[in-house]
Protein backbone atom coordinates (compact mmCIF):
# COMPACT_ATOMS: atom_id res chain seq x y z
CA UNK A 1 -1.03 -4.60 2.59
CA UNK A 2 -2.85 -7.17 0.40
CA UNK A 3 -1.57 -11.20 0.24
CA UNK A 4 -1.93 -12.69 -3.57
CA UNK A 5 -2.00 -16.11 -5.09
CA UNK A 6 -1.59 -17.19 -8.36
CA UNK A 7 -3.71 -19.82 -9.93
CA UNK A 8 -1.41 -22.35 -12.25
CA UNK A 9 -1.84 -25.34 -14.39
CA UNK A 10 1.60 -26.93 -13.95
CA UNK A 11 3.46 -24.38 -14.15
CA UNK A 12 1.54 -21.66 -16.70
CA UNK A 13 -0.45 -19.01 -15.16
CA UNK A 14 -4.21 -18.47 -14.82
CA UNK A 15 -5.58 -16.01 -12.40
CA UNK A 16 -4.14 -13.52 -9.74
CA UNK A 17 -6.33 -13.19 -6.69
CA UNK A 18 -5.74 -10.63 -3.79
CA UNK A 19 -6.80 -10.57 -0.66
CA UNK A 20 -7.14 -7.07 2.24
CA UNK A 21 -9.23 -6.40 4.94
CA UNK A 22 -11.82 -5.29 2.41
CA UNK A 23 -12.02 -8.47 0.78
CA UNK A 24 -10.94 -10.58 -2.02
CA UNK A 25 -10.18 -9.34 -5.79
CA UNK A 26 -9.21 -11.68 -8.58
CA UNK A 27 -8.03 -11.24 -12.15
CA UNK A 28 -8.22 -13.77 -15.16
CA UNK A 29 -5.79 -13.53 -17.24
CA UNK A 30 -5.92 -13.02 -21.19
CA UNK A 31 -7.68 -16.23 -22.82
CA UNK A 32 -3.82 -16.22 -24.74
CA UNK A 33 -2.80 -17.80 -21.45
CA UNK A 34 -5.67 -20.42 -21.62
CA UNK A 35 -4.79 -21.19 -25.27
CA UNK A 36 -1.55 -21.86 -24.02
CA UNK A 37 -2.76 -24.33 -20.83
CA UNK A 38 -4.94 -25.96 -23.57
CA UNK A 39 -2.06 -26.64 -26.11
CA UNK A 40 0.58 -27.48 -23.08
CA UNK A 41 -1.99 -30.50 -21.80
CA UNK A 42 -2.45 -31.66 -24.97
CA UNK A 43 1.47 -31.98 -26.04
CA UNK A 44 1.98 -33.11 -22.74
CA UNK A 45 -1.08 -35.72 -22.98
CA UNK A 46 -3.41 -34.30 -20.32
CA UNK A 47 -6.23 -32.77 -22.25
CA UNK A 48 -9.22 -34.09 -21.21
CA UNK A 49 -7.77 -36.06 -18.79
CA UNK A 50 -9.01 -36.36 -14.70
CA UNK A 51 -5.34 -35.75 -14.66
CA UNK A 52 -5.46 -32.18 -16.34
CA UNK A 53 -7.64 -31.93 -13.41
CA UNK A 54 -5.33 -32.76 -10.95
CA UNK A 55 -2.44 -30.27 -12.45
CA UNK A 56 -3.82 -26.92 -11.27
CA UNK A 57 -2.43 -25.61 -8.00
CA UNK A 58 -1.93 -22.18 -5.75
CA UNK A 59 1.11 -20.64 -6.21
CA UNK A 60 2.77 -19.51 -2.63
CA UNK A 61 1.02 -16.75 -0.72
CA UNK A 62 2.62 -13.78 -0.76
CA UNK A 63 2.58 -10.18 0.60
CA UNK A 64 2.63 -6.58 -1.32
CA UNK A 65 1.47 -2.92 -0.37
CA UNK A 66 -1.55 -1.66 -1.47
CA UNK A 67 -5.15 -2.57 -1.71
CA UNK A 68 -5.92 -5.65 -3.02
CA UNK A 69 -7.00 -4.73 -6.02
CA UNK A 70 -4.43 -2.89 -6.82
CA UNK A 71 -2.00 -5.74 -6.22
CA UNK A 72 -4.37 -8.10 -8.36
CA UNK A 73 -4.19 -5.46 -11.02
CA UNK A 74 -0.17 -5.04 -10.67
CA UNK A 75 0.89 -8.91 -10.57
CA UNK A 76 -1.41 -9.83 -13.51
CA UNK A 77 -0.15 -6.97 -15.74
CA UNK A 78 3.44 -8.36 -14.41
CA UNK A 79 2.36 -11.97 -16.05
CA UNK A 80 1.24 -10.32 -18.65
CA UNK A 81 4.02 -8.57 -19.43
CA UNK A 82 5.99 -11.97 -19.37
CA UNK A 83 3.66 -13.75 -21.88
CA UNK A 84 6.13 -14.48 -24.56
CA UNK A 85 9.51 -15.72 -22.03
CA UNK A 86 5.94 -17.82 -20.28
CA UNK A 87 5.01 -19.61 -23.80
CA UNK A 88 8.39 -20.10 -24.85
CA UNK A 89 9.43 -22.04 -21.61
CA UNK A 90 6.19 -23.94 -21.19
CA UNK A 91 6.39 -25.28 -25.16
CA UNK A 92 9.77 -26.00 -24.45
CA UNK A 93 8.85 -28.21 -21.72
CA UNK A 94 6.00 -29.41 -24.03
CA UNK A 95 8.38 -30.86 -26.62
């Protein structure tokens, strides 16, 4: 059993990290999801901002089988998967 976190600005995804008794994995995700953070602050006025700053957060803790890397592994590859329904909802919000 492995507990995971998700790194956000606002509400766009970041990172996955995982968590077992054998320690702590974490996965960036694709620099398409930073692109996206990058044009979201700056449509919503943020970019280089101490506020940008201020907008990332931890998602909610959460629990899944398996080792914590393959958790990290599963949940990013999850987000990933989502990419497109991800951008079109946070450049929605953007406009």
């Amino acid at each position: 059993m492995a507990t995971y976190q998700i790194l956000f600005w606002q509400e766009i995804p970041s990172l996955v990290e995982a968590r077992d008794s054998d320690g702590v994995e974490k996965v960036q995700l694709s620099d398409k999801f930073q692109a996206l953070i990058d044009e979201a602050a700056m449509r919503r006025d943020f970019a280089g901002t101490d506020a940008y700053i201020e907008e990332w957060n931890k998602g909610p803790k959460a629990e899944k089988d398996g080792s914590a890397a393959a958790v990290v592994q599963e949940i990013a590859d999850e987000i990933e998967a989502r990419f497109a329904e991800i951008r079109d909802e946070a450049l929605a919000k953007s406009d």
